[in-house]
PDB file of N, CA and C in Angstrom:
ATOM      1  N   UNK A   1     373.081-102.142 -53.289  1.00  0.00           N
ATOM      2  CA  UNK A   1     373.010-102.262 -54.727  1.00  0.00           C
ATOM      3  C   UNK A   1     372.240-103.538 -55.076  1.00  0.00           C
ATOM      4  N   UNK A   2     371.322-103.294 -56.128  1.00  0.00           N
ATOM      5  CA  UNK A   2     370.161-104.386 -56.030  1.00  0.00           C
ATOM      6  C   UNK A   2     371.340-105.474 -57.533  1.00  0.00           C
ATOM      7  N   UNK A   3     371.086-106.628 -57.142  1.00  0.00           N
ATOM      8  CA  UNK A   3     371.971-107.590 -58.382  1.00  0.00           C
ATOM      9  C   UNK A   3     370.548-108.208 -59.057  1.00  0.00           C
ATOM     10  N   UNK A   4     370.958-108.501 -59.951  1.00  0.00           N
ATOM     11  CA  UNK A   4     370.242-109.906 -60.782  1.00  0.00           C
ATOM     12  C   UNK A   4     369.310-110.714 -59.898  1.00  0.00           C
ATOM     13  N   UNK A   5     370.116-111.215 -59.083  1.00  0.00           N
ATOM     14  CA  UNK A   5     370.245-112.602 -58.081  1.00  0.00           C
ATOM     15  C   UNK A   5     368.818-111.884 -57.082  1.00  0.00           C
ATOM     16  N   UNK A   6     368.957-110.530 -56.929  1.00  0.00           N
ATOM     17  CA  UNK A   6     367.631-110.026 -56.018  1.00  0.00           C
ATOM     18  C   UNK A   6     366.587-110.061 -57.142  1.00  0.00           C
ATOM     19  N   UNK A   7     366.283-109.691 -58.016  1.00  0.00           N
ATOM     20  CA  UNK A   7     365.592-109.487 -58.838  1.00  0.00           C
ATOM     21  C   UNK A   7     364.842-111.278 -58.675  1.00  0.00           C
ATOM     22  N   UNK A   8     365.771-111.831 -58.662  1.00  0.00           N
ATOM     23  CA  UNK A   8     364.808-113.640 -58.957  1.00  0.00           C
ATOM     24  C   UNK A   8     364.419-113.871 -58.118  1.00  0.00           C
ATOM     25  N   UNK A   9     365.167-113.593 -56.852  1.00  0.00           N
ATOM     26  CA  UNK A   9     364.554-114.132 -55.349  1.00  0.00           C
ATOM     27  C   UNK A   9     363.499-113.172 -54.903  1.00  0.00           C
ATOM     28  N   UNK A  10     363.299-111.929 -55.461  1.00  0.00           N
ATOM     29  CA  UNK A  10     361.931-111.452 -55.208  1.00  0.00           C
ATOM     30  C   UNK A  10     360.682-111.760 -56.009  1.00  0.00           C
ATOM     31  N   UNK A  11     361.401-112.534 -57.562  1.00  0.00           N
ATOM     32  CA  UNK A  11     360.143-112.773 -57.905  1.00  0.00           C
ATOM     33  C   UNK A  11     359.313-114.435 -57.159  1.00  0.00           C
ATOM     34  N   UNK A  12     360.379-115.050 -56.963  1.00  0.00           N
ATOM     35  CA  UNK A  12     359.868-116.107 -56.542  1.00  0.00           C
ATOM     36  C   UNK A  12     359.264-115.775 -55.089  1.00  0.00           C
ATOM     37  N   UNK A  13     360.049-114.887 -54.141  1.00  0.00           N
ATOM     38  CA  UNK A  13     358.948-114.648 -52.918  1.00  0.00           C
ATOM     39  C   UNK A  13     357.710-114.304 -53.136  1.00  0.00           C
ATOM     40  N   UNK A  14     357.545-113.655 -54.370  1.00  0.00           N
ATOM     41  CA  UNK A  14     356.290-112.994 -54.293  1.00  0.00           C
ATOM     42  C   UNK A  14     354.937-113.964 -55.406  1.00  0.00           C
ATOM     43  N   UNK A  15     355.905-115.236 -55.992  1.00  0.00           N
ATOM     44  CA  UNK A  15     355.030-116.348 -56.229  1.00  0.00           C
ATOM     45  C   UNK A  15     354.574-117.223 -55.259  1.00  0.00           C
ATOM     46  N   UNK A  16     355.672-117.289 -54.197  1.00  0.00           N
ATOM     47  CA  UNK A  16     355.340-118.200 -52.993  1.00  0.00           C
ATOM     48  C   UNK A  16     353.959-117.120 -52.470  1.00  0.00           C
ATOM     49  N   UNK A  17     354.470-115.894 -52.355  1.00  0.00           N
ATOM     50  CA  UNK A  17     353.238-114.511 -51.403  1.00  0.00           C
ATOM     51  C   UNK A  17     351.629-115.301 -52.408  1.00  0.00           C
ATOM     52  N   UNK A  18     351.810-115.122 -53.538  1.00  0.00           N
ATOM     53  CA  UNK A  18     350.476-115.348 -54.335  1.00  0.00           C
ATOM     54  C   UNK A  18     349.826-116.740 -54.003  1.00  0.00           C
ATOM     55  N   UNK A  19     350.485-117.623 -54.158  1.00  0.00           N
ATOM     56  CA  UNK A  19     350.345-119.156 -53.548  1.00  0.00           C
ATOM     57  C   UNK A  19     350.028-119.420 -52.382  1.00  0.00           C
ATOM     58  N   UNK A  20     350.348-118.844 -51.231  1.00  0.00           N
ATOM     59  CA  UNK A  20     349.711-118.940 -50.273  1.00  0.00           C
ATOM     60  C   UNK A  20     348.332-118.055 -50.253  1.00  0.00           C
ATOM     61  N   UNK A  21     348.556-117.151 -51.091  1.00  0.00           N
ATOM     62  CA  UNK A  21     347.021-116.103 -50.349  1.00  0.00           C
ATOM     63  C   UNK A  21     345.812-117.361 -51.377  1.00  0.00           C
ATOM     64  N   UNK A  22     346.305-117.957 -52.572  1.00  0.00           N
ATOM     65  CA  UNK A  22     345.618-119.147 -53.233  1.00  0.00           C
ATOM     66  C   UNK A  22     345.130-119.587 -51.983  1.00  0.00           C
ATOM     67  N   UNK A  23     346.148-120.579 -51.270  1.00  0.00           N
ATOM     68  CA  UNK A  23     345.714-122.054 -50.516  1.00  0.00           C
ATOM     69  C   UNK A  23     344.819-121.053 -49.460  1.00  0.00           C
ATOM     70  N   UNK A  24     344.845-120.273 -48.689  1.00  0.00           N
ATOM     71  CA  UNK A  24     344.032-119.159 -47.757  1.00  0.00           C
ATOM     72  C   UNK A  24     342.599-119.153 -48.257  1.00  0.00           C
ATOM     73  N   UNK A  25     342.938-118.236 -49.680  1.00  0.00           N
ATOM     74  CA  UNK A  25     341.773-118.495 -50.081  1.00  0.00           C
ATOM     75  C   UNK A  25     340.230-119.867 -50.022  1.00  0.00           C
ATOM     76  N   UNK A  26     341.313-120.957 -50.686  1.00  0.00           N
ATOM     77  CA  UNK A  26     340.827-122.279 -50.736  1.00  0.00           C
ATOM     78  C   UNK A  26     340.166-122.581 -49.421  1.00  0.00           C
ATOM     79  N   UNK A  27     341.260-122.236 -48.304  1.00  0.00           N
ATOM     80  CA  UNK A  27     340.506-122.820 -47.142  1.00  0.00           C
ATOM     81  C   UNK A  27     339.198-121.977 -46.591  1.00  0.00           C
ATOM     82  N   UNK A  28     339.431-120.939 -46.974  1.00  0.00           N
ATOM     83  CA  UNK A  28     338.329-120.156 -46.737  1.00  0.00           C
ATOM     84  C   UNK A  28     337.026-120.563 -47.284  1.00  0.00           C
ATOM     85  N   UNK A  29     337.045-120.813 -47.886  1.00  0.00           N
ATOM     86  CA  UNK A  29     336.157-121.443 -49.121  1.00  0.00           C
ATOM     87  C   UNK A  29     335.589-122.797 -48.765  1.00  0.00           C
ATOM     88  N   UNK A  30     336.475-123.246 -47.467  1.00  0.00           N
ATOM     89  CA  UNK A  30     335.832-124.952 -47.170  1.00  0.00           C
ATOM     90  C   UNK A  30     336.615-125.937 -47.534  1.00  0.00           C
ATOM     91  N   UNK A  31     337.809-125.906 -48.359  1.00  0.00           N
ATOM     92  CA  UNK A  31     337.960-126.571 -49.181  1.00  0.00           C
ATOM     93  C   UNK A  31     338.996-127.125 -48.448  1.00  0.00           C
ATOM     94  N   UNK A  32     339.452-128.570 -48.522  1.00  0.00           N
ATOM     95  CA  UNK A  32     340.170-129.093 -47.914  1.00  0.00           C
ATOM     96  C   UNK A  32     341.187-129.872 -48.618  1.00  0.00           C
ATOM     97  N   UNK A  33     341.019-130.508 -49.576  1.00  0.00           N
ATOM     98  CA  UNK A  33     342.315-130.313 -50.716  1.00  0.00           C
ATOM     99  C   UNK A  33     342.089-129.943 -51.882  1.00  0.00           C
ATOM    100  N   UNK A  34     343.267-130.095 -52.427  1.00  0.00           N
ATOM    101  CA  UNK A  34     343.677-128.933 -53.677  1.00  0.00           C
ATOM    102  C   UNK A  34     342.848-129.476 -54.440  1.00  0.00           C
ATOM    103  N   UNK A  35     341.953-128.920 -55.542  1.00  0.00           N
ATOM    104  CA  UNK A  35     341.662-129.770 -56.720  1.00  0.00           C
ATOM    105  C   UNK A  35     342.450-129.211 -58.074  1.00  0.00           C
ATOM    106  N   UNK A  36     341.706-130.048 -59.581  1.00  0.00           N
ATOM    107  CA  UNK A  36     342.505-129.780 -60.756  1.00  0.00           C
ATOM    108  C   UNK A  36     342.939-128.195 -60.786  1.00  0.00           C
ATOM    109  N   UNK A  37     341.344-127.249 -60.699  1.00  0.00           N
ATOM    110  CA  UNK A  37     342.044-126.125 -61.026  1.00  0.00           C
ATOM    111  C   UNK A  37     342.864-125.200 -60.415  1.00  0.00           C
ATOM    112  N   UNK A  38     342.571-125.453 -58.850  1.00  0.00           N
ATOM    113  CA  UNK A  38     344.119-124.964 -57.786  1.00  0.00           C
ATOM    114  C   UNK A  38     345.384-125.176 -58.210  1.00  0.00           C
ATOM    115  N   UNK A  39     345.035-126.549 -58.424  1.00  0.00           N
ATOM    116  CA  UNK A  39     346.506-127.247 -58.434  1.00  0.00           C
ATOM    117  C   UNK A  39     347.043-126.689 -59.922  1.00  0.00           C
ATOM    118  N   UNK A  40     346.184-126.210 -60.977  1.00  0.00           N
ATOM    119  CA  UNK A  40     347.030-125.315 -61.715  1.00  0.00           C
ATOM    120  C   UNK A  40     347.410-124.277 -61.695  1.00  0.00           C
ATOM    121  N   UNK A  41     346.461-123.419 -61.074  1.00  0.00           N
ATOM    122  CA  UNK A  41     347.052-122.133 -60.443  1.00  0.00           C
ATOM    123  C   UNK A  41     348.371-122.007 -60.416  1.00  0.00           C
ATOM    124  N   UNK A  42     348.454-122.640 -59.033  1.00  0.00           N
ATOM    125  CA  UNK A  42     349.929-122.949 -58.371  1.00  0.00           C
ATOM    126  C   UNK A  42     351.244-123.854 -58.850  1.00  0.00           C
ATOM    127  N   UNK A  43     350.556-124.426 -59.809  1.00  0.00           N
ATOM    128  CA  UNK A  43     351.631-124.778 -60.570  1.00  0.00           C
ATOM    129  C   UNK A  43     352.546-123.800 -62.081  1.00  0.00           C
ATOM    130  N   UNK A  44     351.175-123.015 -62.192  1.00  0.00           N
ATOM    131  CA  UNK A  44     351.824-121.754 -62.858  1.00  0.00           C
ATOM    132  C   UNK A  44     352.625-120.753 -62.265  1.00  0.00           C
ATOM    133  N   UNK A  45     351.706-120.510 -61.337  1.00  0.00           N
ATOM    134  CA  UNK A  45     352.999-118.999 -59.977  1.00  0.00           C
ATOM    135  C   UNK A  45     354.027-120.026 -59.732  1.00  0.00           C
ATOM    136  N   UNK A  46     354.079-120.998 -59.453  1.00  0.00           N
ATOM    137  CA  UNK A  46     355.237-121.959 -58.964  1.00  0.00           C
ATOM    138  C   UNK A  46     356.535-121.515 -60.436  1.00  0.00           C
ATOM    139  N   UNK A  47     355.959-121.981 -61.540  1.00  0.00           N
ATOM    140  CA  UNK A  47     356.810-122.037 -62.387  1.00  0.00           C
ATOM    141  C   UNK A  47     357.404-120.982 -63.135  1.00  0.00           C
ATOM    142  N   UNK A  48     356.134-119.769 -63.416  1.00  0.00           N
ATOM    143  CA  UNK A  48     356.946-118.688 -63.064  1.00  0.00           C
ATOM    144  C   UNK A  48     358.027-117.516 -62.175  1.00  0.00           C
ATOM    145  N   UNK A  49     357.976-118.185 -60.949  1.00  0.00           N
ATOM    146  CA  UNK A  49     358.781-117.969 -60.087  1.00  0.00           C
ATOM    147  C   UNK A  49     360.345-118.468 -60.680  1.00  0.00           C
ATOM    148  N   UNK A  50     360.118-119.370 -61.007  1.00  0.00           N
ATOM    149  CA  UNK A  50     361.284-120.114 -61.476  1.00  0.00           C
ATOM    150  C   UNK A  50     361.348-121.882 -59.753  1.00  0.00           C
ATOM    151  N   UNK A  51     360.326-121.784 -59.678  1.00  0.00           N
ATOM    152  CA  UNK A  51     360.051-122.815 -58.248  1.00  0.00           C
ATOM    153  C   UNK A  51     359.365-123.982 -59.337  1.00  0.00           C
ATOM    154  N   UNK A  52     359.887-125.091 -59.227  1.00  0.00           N
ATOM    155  CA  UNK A  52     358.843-126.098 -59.570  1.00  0.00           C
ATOM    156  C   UNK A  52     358.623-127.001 -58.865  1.00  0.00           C
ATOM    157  N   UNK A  53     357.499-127.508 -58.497  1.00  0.00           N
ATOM    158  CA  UNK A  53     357.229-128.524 -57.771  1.00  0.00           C
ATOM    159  C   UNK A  53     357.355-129.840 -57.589  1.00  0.00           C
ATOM    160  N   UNK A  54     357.997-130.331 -56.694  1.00  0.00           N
ATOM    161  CA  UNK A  54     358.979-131.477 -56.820  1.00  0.00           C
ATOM    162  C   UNK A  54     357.555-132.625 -56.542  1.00  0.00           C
ATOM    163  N   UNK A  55     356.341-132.303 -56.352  1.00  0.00           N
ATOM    164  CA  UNK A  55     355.695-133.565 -56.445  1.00  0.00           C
ATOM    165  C   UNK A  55     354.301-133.065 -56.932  1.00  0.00           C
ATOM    166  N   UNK A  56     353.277-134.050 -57.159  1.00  0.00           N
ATOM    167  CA  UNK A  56     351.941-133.390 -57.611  1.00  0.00           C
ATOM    168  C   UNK A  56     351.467-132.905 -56.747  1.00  0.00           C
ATOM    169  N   UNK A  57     350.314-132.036 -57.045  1.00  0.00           N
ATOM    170  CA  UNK A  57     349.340-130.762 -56.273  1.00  0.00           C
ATOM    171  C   UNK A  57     348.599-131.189 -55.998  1.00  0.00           C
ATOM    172  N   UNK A  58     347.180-131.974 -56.790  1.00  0.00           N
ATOM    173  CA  UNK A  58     346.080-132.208 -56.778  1.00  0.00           C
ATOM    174  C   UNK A  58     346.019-133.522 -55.814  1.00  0.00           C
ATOM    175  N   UNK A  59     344.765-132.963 -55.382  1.00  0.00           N
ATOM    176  CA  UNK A  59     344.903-134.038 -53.807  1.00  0.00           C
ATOM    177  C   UNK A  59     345.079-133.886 -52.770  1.00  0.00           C
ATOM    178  N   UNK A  60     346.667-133.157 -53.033  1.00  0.00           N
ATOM    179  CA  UNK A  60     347.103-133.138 -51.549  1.00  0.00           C
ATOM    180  C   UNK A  60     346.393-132.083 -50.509  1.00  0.00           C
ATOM    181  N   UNK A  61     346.381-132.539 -49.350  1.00  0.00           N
ATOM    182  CA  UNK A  61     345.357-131.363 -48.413  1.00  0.00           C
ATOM    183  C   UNK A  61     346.369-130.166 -48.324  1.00  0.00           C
ATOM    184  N   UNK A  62     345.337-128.797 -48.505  1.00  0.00           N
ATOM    185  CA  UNK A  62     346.142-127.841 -48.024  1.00  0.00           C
ATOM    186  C   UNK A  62     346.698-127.623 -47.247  1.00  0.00           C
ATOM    187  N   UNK A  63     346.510-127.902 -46.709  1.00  0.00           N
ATOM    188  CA  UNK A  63     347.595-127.355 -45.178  1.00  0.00           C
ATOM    189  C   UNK A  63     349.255-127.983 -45.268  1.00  0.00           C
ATOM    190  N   UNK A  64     348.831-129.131 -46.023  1.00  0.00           N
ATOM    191  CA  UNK A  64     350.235-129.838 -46.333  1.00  0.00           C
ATOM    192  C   UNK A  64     351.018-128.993 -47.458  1.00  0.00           C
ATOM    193  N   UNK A  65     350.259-128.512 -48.519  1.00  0.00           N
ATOM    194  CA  UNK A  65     350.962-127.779 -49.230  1.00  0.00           C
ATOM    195  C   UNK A  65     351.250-126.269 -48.597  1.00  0.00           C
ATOM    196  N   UNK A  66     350.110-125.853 -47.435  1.00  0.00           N
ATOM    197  CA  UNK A  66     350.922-124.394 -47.192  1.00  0.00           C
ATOM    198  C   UNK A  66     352.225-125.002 -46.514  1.00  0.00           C
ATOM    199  N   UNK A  67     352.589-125.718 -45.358  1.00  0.00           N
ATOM    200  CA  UNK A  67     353.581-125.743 -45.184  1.00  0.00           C
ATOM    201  C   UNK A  67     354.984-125.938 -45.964  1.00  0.00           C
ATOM    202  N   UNK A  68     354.571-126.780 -47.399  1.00  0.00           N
ATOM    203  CA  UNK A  68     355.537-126.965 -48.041  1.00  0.00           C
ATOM    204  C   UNK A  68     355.731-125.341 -48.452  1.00  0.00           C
ATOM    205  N   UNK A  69     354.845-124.837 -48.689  1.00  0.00           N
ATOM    206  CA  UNK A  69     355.411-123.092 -49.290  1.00  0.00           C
ATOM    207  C   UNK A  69     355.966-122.178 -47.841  1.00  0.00           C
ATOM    208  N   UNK A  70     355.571-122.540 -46.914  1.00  0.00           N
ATOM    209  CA  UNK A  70     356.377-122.296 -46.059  1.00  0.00           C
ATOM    210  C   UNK A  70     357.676-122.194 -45.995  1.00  0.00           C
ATOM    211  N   UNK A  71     357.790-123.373 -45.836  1.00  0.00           N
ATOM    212  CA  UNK A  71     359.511-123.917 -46.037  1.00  0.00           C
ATOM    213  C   UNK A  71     360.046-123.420 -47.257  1.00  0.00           C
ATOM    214  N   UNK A  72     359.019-123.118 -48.379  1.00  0.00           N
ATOM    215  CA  UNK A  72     360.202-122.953 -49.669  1.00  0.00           C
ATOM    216  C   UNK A  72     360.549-121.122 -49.010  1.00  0.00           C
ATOM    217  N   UNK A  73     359.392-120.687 -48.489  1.00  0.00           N
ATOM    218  CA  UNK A  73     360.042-119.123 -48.355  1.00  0.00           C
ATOM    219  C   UNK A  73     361.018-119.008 -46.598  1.00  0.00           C
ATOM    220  N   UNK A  74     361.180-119.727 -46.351  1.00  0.00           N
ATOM    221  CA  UNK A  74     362.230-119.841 -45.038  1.00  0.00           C
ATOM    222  C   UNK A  74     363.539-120.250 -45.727  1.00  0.00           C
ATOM    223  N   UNK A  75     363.120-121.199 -46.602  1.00  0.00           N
ATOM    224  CA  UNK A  75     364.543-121.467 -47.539  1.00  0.00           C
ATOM    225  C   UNK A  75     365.004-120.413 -48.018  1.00  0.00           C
ATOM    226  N   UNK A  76     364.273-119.415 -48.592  1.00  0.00           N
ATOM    227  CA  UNK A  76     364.773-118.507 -49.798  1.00  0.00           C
ATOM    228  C   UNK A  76     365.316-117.053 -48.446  1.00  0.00           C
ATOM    229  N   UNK A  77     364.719-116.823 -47.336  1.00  0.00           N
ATOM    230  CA  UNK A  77     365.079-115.981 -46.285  1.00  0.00           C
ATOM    231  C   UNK A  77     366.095-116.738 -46.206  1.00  0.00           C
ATOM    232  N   UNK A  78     366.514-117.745 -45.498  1.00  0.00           N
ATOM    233  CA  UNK A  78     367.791-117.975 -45.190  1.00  0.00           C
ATOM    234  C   UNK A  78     368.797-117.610 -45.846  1.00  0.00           C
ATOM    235  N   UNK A  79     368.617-117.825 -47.489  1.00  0.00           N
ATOM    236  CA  UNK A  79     369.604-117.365 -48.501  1.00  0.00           C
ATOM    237  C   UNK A  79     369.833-115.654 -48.449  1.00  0.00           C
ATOM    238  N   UNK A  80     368.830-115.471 -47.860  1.00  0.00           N
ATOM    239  CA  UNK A  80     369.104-114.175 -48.111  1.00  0.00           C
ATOM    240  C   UNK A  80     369.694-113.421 -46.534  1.00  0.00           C
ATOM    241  N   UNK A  81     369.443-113.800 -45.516  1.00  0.00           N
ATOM    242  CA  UNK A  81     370.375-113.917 -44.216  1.00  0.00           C
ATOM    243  C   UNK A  81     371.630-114.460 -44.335  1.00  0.00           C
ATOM    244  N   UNK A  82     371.347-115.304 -44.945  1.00  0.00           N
ATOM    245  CA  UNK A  82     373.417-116.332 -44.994  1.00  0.00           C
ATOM    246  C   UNK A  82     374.014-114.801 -46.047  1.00  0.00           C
ATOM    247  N   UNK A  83     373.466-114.339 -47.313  1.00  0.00           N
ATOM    248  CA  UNK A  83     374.193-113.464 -48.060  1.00  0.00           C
ATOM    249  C   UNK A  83     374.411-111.802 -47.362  1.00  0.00           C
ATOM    250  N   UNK A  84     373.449-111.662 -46.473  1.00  0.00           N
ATOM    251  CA  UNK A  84     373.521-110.408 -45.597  1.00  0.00           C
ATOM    252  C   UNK A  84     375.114-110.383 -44.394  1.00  0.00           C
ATOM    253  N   UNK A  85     375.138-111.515 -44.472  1.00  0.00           N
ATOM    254  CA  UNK A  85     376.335-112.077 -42.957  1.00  0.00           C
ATOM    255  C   UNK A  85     377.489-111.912 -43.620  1.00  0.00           C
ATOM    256  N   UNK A  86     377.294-112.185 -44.941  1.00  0.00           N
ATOM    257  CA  UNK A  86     378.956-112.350 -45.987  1.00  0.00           C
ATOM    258  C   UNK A  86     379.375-111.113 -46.413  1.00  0.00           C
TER     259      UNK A  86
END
């Protein structure tokens, strides 16, 4: 039975899914850190997810930010493994 609680955690997986295919993109592209208009991108899918970003975007090299989206979607699997076990 699907709750509420799935409904948010899929939308935010699938802002983290968009955000990374962003930074992919970027690197594809050459690009080695984020600039202004990346870094808004991703600060929009971020915030519509209901995810906000605990530090600034712009600047930082990608790879540093894919891993941070990494971790946010290992975080959000775990929640959803710890609630599968209960």
């Amino acid at each position: 039975m699907s709750t509420p609680r799935d409904g948010i955690e899929r939308t935010r997986m699938r802002a983290l899914d968009l955000c990374l295919q962003l930074l992919e993109d970027a690197l594809a592209a050459g690009k080695v850190r984020v600039d202004g208009p990346l870094a808004y991108r991703l600060r929009h899918l971020l915030g519509n997810g209901g995810l906000i970003p605990d530090h600034r975007l712009e600047g930082r090299r990608i790879d540093r930010v894919l891993d941070d989206i990494f971790e946010l979607q290992a975080q959000l699997l775990g929640q959803d493994d710890q609630r599968a076990v209960s």
